[in-house]
Protein backbone atom coordinates (compact mmCIF):
# COMPACT_ATOMS: atom_id res chain seq x y z
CA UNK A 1 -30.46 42.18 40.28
CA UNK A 2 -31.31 40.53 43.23
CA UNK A 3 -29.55 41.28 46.34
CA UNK A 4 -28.77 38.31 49.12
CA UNK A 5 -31.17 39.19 52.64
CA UNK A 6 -27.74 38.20 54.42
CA UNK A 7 -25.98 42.00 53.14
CA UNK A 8 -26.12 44.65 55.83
CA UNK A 9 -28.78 47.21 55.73
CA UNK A 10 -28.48 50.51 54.38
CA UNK A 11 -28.88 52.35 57.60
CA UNK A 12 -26.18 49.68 59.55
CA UNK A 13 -23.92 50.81 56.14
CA UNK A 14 -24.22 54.85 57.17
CA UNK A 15 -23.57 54.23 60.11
CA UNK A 16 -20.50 51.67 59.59
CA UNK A 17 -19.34 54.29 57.44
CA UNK A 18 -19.74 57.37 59.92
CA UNK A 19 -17.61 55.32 61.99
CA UNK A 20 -14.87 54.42 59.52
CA UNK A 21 -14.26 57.96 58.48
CA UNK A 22 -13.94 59.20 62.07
CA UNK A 23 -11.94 56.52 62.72
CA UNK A 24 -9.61 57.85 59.56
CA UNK A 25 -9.82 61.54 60.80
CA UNK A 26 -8.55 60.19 64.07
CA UNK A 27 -5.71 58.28 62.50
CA UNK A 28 -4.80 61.35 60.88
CA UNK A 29 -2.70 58.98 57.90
CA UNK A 30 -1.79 56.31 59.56
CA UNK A 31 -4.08 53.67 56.66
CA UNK A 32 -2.30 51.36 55.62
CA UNK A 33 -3.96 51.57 52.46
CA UNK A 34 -2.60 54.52 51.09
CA UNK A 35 1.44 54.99 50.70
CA UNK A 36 1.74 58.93 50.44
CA UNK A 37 5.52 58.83 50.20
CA UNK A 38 5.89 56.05 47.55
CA UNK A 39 4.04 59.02 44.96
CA UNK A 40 1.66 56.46 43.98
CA UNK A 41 -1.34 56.85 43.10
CA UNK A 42 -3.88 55.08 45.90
CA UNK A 43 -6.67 52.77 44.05
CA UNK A 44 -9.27 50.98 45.98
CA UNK A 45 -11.41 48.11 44.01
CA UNK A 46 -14.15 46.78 44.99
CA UNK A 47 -13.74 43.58 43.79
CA UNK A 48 -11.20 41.50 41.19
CA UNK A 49 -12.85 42.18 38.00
CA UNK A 50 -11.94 46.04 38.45
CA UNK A 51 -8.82 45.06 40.25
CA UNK A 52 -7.51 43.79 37.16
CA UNK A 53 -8.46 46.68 35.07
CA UNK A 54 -6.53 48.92 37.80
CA UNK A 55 -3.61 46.84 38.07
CA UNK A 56 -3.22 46.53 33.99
CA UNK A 57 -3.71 49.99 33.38
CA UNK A 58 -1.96 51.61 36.44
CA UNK A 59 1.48 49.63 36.14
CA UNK A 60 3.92 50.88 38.25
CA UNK A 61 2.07 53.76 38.58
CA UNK A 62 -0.77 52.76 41.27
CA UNK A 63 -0.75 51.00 44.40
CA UNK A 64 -4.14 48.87 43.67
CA UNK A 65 -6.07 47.61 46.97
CA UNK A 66 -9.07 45.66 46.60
CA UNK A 67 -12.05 45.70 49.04
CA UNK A 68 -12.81 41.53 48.22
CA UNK A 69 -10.54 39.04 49.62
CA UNK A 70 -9.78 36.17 47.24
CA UNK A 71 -12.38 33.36 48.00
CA UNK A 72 -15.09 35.60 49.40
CA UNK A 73 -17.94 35.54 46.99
CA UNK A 74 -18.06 39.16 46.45
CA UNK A 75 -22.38 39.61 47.30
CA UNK A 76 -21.28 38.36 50.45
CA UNK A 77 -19.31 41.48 51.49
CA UNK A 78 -19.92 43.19 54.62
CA UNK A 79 -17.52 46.27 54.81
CA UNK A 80 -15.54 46.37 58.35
CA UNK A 81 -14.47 50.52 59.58
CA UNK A 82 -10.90 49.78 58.63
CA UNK A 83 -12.19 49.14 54.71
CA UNK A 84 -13.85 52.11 55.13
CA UNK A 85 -11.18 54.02 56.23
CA UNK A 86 -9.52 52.71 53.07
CA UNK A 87 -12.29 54.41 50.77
CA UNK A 88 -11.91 57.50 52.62
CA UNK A 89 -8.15 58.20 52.45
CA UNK A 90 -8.11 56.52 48.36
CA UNK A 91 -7.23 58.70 45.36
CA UNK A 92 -9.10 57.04 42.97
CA UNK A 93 -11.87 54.52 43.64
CA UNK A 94 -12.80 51.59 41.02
CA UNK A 95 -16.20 50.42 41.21
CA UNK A 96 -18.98 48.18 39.53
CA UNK A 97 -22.35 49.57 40.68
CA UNK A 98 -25.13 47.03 41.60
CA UNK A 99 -22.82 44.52 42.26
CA UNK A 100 -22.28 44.77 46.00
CA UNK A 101 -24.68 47.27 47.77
CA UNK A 102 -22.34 47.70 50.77
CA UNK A 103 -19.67 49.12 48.66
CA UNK A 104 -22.12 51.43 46.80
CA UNK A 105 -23.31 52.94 49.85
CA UNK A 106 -20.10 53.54 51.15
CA UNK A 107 -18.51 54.69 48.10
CA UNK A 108 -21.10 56.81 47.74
CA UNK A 109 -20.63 58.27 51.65
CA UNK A 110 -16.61 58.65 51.58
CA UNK A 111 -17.00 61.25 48.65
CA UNK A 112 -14.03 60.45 46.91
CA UNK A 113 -13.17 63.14 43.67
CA UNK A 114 -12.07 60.67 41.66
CA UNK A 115 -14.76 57.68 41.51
CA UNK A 116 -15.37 55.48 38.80
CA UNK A 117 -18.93 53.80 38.39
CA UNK A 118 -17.57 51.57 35.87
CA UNK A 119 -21.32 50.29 34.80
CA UNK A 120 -20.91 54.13 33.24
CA UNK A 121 -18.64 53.10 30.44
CA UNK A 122 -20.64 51.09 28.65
CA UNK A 123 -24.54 50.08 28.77
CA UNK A 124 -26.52 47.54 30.76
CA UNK A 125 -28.84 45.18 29.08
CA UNK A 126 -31.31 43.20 31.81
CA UNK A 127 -31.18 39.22 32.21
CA UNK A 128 -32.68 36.79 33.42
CA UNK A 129 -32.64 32.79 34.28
CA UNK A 130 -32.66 32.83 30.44
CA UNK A 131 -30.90 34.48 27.69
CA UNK A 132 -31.00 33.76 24.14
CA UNK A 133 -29.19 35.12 21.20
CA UNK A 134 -31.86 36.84 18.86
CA UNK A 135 -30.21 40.48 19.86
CA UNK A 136 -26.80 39.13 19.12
CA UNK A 137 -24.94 42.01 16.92
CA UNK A 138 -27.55 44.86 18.10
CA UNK A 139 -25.74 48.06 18.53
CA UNK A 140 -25.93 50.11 21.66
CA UNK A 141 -27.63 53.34 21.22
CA UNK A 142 -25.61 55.74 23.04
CA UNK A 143 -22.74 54.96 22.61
CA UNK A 144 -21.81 54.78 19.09
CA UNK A 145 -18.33 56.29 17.73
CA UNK A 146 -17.89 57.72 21.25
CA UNK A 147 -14.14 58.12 22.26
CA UNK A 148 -12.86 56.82 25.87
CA UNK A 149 -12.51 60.37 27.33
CA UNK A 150 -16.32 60.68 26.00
CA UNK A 151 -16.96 58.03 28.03
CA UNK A 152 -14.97 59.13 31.34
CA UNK A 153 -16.55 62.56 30.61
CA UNK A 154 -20.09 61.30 31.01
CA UNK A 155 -19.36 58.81 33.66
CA UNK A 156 -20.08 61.22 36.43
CA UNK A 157 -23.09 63.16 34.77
CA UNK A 158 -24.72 59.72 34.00
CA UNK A 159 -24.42 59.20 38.00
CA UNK A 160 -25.73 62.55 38.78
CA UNK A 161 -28.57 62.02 36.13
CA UNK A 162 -29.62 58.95 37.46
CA UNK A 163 -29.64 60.45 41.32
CA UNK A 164 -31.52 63.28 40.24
CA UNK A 165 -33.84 61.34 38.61
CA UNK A 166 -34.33 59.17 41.16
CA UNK A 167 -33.78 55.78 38.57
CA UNK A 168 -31.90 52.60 39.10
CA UNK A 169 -29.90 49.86 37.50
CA UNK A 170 -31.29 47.62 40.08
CA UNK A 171 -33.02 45.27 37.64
CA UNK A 172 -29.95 45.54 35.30
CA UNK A 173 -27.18 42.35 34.53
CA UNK A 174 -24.10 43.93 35.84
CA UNK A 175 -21.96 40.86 34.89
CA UNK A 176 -20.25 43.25 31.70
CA UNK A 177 -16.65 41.96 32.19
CA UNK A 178 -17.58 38.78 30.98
CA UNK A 179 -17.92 39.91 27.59
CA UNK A 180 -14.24 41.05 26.28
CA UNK A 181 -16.00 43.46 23.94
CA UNK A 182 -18.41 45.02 26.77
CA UNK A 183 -14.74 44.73 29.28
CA UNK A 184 -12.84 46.34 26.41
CA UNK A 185 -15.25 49.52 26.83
CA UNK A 186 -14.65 49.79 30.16
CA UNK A 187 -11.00 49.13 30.01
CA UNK A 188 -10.96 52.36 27.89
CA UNK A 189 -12.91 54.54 29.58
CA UNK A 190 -11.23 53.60 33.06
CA UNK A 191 -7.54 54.40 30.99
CA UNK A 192 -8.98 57.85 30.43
CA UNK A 193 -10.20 58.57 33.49
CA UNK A 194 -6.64 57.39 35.13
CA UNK A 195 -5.36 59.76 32.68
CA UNK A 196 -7.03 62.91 33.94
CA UNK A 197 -6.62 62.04 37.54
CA UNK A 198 -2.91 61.52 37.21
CA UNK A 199 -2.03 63.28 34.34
CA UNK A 200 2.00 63.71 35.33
CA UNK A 201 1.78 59.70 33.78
CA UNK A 202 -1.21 59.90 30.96
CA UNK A 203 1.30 58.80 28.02
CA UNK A 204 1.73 55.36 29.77
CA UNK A 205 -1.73 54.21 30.78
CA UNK A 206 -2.22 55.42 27.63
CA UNK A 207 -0.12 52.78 26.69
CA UNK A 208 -1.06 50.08 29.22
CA UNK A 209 -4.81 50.43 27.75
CA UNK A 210 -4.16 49.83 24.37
CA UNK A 211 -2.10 47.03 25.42
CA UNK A 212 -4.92 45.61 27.36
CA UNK A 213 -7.52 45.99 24.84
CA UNK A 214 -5.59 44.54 22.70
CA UNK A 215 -5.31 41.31 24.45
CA UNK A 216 -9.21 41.57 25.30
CA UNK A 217 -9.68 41.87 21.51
CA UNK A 218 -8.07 38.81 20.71
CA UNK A 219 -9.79 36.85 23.36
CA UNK A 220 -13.23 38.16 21.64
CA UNK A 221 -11.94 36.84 18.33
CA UNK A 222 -11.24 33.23 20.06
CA UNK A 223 -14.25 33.24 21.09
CA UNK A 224 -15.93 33.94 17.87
CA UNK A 225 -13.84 31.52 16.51
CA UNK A 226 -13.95 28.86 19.12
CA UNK A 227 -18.01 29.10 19.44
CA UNK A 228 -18.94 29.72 15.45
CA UNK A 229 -19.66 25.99 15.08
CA UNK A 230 -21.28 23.75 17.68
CA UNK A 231 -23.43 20.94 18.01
CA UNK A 232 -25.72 23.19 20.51
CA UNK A 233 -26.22 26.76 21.48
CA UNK A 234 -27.37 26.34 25.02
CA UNK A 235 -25.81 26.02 28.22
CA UNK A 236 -26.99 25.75 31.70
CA UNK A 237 -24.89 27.45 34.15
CA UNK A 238 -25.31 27.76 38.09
CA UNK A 239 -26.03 31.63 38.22
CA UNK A 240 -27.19 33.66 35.31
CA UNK A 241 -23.78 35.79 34.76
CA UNK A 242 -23.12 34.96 31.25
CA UNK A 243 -26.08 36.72 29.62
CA UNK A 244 -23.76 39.28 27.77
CA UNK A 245 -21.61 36.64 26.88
CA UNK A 246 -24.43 34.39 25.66
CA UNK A 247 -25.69 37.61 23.24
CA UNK A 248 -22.04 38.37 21.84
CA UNK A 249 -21.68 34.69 20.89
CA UNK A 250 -24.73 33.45 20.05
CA UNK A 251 -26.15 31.38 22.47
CA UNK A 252 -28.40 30.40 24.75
CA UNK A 253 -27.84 30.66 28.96
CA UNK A 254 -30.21 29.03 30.86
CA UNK A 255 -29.76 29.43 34.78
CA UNK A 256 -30.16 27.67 37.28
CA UNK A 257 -30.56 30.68 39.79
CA UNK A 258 -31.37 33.97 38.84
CA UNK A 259 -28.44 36.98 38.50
CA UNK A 260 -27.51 36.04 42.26
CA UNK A 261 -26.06 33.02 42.56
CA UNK A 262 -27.84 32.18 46.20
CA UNK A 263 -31.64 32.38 44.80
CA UNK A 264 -32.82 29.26 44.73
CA UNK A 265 -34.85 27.96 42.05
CA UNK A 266 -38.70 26.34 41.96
CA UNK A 267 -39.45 22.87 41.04
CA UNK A 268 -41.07 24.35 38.01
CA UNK A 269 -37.60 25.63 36.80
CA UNK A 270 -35.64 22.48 37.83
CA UNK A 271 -38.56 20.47 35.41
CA UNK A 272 -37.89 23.51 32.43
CA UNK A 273 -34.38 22.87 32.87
CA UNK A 274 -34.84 19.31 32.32
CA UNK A 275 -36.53 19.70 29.39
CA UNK A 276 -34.84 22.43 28.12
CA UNK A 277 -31.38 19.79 28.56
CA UNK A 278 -33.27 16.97 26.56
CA UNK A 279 -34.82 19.46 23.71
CA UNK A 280 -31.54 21.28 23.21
CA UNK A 281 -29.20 18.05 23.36
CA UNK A 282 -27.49 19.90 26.31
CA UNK A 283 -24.37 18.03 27.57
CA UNK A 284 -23.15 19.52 30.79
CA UNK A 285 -24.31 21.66 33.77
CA UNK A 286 -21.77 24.59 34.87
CA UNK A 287 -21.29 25.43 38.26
CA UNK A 288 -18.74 28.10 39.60
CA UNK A 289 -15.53 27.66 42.51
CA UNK A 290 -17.48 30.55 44.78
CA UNK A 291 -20.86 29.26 45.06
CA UNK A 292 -22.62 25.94 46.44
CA UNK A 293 -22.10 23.58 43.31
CA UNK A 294 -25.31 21.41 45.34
CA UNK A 295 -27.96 22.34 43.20
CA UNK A 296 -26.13 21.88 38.98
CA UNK A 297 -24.71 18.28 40.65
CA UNK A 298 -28.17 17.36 41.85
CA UNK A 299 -29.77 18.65 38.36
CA UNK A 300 -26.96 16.91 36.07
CA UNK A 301 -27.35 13.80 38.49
CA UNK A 302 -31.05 13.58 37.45
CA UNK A 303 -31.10 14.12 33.40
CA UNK A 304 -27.88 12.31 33.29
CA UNK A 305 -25.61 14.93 32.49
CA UNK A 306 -22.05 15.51 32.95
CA UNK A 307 -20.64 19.04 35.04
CA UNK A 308 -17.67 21.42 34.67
CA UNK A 309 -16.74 24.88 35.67
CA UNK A 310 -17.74 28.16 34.39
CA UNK A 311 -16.35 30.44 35.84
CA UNK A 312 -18.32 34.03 36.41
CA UNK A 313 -14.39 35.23 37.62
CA UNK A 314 -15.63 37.32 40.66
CA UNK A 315 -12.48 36.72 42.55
CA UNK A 316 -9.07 34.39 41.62
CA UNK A 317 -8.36 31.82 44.17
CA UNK A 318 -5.85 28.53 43.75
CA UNK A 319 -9.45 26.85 42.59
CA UNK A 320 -9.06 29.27 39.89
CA UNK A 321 -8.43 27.74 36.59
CA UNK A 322 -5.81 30.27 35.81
CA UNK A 323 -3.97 33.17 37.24
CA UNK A 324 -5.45 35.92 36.10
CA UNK A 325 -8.94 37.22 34.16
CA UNK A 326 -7.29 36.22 30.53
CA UNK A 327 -6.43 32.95 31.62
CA UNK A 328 -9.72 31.70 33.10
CA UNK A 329 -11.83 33.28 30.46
CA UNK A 330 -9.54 30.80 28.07
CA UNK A 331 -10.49 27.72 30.47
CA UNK A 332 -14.25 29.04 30.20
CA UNK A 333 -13.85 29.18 26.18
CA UNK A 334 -12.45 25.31 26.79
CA UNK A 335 -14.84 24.07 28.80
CA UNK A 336 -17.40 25.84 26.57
CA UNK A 337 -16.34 24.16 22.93
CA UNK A 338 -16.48 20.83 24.93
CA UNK A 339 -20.04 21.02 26.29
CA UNK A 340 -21.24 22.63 23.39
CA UNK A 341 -19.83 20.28 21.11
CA UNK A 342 -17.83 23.08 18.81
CA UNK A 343 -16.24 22.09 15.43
């Protein structure tokens, strides 16, 4: 994807992690992060999409702390030594590789046993500006029939593979919790791997997964059922983050930006996009609470077209239409069905 020139180099990462791991040897346990004596077990996120996933699996079991603040658009991130120190002194990290380059390089650095890639549970597809639903229903070669523990058991060769083979995801969508189904994977392989590095309390995350992907299963089959009808397929939408969603329902993103929300787009794509709204009888333009909303007013201002929220759900703040990741991907289906004119 492409990454924002305002993140901190790699280099100024090394060394900002160099310095938040002596400055955890020094404390010698004094993190606030981690809670040795409450016999928790100490999970770091990187940001709220894998919060949630911690938080509904662990239950009372984990003591979840994220690395993104609520309202900070999570490519913004730059990592301060205390954060750091957080990664260092964690029992089990969650992370979403390609997201936020910081974090991967200092994940990466604090050499935590139990890290979870979770871009490892499932597979990547790449997007664009544009996605359309011709590969809608295609199944993913790799991964077919294979359990959760599968899953968690390939999680760290796939890293290793990919290091040693000196490849990267860095033209891949990493926007996967936006499809339940994709989400659901993950869910299950992050269950199992919670399950082997805590094993005194498998049976109930165990439990807390299944109850989670149940509820992520009947959100898909809302939005099968919601979106199965419509006037339209397409949608425009601030930043291209709803490609997967686009191919498990059917229809058509067009973005205004690319898969980072701060790119800005030509005057040749602002014209496509115009026609693109008039062709496709396209209602509404979607922007998103953590980005500039500047450019989707300025293009529904000038083809006449109305604007709502879509929300990519990289971080819950009281702009949030909802409370949690369940609740705003309902608003989304809403907001959806309306612009798209569903039956």
């Amino acid at each position: 994807m492409n990454v924002r020139r305002r993140l901190i180099p790699t280099t100024a990462v090394a060394g900002a992690v160099a310095l938040g791991l002596v400055t955890l040897s020094a404390c010698s346990g004094n993190s606030d992060a981690a809670d040795k004596g409450s016999g928790k077990l100490d999970v770091v996120a990187s940001f709220y999409p894998m919060q949630y996933l911690a938080e509904q699996i662990g239950g009372d079991h984990v003591s979840v702390n994220t690395l993104t603040a609520p309202g900070v658009e999570p490519h913004d991130l730059e990592l301060k030594p205390k954060q750091i120190g957080q990664l260092g002194d964690a029992d089990y990290i969650l992370y979403l590789k390609g997201v936020q380059p910081a974090v991967d390089e200092a994940i990466k650095q604090a050499g935590v046993k139990n890290t979870v890639d979770a871009t490892t549970l499932t597979k990547l597809e790449d997007h664009g500006t544009e996605v359309g639903h011709d590969d809608h229903g295609a199944e993913e070669p790799g991964h077919e029939g294979e359990t959760a523990e599968e899953h968690a058991e390939h999680a760290g060769e796939s890293e290793a593979g990919h290091e040693a083979e000196g490849e990267s995801d860095a033209g891949a969508d990493p926007h996967i919790w936006l499809d339940p189904v994709k989400y659901a994977e993950v869910a299950k392989g992050v269950g199992a791997s919670l399950e082997k590095a805590d094993p005194a309390h498998a049976a109930d995350y165990k439990k807390n997964t299944d109850a989670l992907v149940k509820k992520l299963g009947e959100l898909n089959t809302a939005f099968e059922t919601g979106l199965k009808t419509t006037t339209t397929k397409t949608f425009i939408t601030t930043h291209s983050a709803f490609g997967y969603l686009a191919e498990r329902y059917g229809l058509e993103q067009e973005g205004i930006a690319g898969l980072d929300p701060e790119s800005e787009p030509s005057p040749a794509r602002i014209k496509e996009l115009q026609d693109v709204a008039k062709k496709d009888n396209v209602s509404t333009v979607f922007f998103e609470t953590l980005a500039s909303d500047k450019t989707a007013k300025t293009l529904a201002q000038d083809t006449g077209l109305k604007t709502d929220v879509l929300d990519p759900l990289e971080g819950i703040t009281d702009r949030s239409k909802g409370d949690d990741y369940i609740e705003v991907m309902r608003s989304n289906l809403a907001a959806l069905k309306k612009a798209l004119g569903a039956k």
